[in-house]
Protein backbone atom coordinates (compact mmCIF):
# COMPACT_ATOMS: atom_id res chain seq x y z
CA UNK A 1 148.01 213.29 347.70
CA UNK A 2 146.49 210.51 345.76
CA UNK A 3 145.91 210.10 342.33
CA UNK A 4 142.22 209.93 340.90
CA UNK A 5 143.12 205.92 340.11
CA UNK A 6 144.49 205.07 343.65
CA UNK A 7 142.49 202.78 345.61
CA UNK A 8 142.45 202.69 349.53
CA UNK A 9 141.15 199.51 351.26
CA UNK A 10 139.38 199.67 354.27
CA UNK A 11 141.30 199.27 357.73
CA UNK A 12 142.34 195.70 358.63
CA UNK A 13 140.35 194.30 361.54
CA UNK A 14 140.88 193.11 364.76
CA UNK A 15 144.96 192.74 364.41
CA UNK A 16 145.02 191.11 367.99
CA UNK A 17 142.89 188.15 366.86
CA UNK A 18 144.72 187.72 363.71
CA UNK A 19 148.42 187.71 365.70
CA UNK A 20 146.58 185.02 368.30
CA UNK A 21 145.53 183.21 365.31
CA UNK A 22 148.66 182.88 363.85
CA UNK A 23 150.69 182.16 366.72
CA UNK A 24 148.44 178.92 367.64
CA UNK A 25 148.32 177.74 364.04
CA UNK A 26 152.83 178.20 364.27
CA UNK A 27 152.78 176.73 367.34
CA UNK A 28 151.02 173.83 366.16
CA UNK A 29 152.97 173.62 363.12
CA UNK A 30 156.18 173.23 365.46
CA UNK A 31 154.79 170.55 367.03
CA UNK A 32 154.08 168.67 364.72
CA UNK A 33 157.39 169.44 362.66
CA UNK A 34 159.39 168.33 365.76
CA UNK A 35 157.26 164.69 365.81
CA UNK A 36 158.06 164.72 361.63
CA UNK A 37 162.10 165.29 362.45
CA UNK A 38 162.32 162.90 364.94
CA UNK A 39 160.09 160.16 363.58
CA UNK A 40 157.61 159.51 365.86
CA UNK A 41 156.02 156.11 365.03
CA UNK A 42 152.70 156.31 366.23
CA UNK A 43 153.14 159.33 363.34
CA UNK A 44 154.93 157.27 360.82
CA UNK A 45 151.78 154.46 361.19
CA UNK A 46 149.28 156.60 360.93
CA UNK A 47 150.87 157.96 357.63
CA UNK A 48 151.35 154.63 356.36
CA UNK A 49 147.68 153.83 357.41
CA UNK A 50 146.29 156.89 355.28
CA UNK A 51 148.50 156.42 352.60
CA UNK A 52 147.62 152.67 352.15
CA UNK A 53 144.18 153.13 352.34
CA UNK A 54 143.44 156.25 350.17
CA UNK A 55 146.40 156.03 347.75
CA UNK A 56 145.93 152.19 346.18
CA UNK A 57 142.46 153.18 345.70
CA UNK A 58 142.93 156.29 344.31
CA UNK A 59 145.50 154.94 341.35
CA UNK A 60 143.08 151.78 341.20
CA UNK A 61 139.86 154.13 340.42
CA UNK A 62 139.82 155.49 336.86
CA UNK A 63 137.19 158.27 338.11
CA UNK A 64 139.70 159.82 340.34
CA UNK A 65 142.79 158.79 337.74
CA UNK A 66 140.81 161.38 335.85
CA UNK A 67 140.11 163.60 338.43
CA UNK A 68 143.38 163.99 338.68
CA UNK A 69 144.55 164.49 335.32
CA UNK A 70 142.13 166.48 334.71
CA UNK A 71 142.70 168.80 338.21
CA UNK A 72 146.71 169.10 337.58
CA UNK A 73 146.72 169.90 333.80
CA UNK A 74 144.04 172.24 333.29
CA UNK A 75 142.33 174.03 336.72
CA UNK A 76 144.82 173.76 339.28
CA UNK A 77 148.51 173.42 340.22
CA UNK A 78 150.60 175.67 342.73
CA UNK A 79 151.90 178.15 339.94
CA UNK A 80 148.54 178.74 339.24
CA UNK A 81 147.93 180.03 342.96
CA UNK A 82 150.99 182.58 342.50
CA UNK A 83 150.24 183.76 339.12
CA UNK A 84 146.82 184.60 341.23
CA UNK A 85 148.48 186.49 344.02
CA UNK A 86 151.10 187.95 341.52
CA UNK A 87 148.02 189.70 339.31
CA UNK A 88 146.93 191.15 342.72
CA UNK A 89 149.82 192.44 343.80
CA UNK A 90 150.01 194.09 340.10
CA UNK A 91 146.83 195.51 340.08
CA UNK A 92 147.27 196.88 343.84
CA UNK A 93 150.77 198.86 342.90
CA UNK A 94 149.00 200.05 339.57
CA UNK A 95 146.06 201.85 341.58
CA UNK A 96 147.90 203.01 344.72
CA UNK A 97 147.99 200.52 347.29
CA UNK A 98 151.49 200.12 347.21
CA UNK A 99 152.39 198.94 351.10
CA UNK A 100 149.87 196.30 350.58
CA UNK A 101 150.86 194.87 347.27
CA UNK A 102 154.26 195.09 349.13
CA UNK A 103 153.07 192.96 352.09
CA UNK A 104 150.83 190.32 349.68
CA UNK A 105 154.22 189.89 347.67
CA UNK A 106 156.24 189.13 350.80
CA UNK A 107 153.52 187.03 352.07
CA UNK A 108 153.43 184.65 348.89
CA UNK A 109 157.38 184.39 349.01
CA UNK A 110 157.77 183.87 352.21
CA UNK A 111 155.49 181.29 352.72
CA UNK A 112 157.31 179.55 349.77
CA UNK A 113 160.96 180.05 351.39
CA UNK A 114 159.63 178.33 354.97
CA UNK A 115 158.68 175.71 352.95
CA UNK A 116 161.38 175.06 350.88
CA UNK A 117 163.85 175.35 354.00
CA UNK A 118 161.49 173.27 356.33
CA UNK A 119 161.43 170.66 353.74
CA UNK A 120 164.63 170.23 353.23
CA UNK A 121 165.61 170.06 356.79
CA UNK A 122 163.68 167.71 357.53
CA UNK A 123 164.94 163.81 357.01
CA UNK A 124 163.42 162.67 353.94
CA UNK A 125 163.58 160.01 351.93
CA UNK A 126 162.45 160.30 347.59
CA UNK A 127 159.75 157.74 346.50
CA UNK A 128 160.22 155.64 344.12
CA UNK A 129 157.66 153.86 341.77
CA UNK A 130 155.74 151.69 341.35
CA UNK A 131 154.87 152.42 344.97
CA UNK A 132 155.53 155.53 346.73
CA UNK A 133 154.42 154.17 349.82
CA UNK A 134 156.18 151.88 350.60
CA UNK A 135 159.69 154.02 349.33
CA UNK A 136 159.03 157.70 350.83
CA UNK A 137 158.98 158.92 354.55
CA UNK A 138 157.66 162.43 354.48
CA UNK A 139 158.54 163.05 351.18
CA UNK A 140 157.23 166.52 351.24
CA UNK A 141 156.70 167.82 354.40
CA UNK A 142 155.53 170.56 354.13
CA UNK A 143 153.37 170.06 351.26
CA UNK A 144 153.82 172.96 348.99
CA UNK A 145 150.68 172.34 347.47
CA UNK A 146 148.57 172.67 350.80
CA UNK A 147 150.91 175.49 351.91
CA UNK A 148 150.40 177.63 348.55
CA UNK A 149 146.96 177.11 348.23
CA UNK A 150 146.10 178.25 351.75
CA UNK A 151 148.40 181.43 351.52
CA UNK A 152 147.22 181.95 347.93
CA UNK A 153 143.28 181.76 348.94
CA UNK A 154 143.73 183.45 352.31
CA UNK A 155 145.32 186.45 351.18
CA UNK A 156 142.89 187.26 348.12
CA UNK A 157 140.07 186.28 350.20
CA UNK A 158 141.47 189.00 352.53
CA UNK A 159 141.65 191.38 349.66
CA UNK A 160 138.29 191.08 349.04
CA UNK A 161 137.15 191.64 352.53
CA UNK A 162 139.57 194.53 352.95
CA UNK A 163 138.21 196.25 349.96
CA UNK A 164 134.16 195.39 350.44
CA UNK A 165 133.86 193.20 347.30
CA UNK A 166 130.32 192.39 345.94
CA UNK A 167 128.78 189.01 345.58
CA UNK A 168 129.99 188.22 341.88
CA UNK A 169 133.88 188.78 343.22
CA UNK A 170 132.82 186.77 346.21
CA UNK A 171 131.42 184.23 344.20
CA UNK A 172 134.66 184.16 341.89
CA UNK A 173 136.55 183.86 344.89
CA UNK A 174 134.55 180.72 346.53
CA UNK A 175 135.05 178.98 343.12
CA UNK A 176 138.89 179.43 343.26
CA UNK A 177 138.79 178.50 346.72
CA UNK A 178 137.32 174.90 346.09
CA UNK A 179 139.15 174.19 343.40
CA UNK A 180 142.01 174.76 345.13
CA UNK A 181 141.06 171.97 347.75
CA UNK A 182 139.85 169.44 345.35
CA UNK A 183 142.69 169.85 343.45
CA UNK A 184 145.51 169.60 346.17
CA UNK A 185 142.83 166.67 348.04
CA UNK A 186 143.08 164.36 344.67
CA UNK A 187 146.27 165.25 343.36
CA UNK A 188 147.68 164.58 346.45
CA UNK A 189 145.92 161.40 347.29
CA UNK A 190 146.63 160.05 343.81
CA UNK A 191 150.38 160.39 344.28
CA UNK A 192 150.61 159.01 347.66
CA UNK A 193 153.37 161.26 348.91
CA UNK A 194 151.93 163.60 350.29
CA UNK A 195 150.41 161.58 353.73
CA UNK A 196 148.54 163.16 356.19
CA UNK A 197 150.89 165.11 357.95
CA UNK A 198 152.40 166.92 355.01
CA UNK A 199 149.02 168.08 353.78
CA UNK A 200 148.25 169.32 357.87
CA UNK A 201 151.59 170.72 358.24
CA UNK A 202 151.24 172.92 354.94
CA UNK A 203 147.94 174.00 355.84
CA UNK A 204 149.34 174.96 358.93
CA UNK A 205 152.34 177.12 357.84
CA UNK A 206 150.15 178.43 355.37
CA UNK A 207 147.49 179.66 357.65
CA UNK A 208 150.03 181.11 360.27
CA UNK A 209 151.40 183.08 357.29
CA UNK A 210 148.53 184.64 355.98
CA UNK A 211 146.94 185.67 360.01
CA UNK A 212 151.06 187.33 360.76
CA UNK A 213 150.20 188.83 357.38
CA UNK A 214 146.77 189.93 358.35
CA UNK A 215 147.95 191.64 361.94
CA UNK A 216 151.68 192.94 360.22
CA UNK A 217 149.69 194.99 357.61
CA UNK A 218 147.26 196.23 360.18
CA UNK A 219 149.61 197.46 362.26
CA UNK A 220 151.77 199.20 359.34
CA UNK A 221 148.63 200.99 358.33
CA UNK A 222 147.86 202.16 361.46
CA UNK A 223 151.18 203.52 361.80
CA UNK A 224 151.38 204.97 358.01
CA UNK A 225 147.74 206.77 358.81
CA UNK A 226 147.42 210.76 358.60
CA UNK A 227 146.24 212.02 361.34
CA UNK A 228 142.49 213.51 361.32
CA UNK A 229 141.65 216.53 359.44
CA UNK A 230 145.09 216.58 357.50
């Protein structure tokens, strides 16, 4: 029995594209977290190469000095994200849909846990200022902030589509959504430690976590469904 309040969301779709999807954005990620560990130059220039090039401009350019200040403090940071995907989860317990909020939660933590570990296996050097790039080696890979704001996106842009949302939610949604990406593009840029390969490899492990989330819940579902006419 449900309760009058309980909300059901519609049935996940196509769980075999999501699982492919996911297992080609992990497999990627390994990649590239193997050429990260062991250094590769033609990595470590191109790194250097984006991090020259976009980071003394950015701190050089008061628009995007502003940008930035103006991103981090007040629209967008990675706690932010969470405290998105936490009111979600909340709001799916309260009104019945307790095995999803249960798979959104895990999601959103362990998304943060990969990168916490992966980051601090990985040989790493702090930067230190005035210039980051010249004192930092994959000083974050992965980026947290591209990792949490691909889980955080993808899984309440999921929501919505699992529950049929209308075009103001949509809309809502959208907004968040770029945000997000200007806010981890010029934050990142602006602090120059976060090169290209931190920003690809968070996207990455973010994206392979929310499609395993996708095809997991799917399949739980399925599995949890009453059989007709009961």
């Amino acid at each position: 029995m449900h309760s009058p309040h309980t909300i059901r969301p519609a049935p996940s779709p196509r769980p075999m594209a999501a699982l492919a999807a996911g297992t080609a954005g992990a497999a990627l990620f390994v990649v590239l977290l193997t050429l990260v560990a062991a250094q590769w130059q033609p990595l470590i220039s191109l790194d250097r190469t984006v991090a020259e090039s976009l980071h003394r401009h950015a701190v050089a350019d008061p628009g995007l000095v502003r940008a930035n200040r103006v991103l981090t403090d007040w629209f967008w940071d990675p706690w932010t994200m969470r405290a998105l995907v936490a009111v979600a989860v909340i709001a799916l317990w309260r009104y019945g849909a307790r095995l999803l909020a249960l798979w959104v939660a895990a999601a959103s933590l362990l998304g943060s846990l990969l990168q916490q570990g992966l980051k601090a296996a990985v040989n790493r050097e702090r930067p230190r200022w005035p210039d980051p790039v010249d004192t930092a080696h994959f000083a974050a890979f992965p980026s947290g902030h591209a990792m949490t704001a691909v889980v955080s996106c993808g899984l309440l842009l999921w929501l919505l589509r699992l529950y049929g949302a209308g075009p103001a939610l949509w809309a809502g949604a959208v907004a968040v959504a770029v945000v997000s990406a200007l806010g981890a593009a010029v934050t990142r840029v602006y602090l120059g430690v976060h090169w290209l390969t931190d920003v690809v490899g968070g996207a990455l492990l973010g994206a392979a976590v929310v499609a395993f989330t996708v095809a997991g819940y799917a399949w739980s579902a399925a599995r949890r469904a009453p059989e007709p006419g009961v």
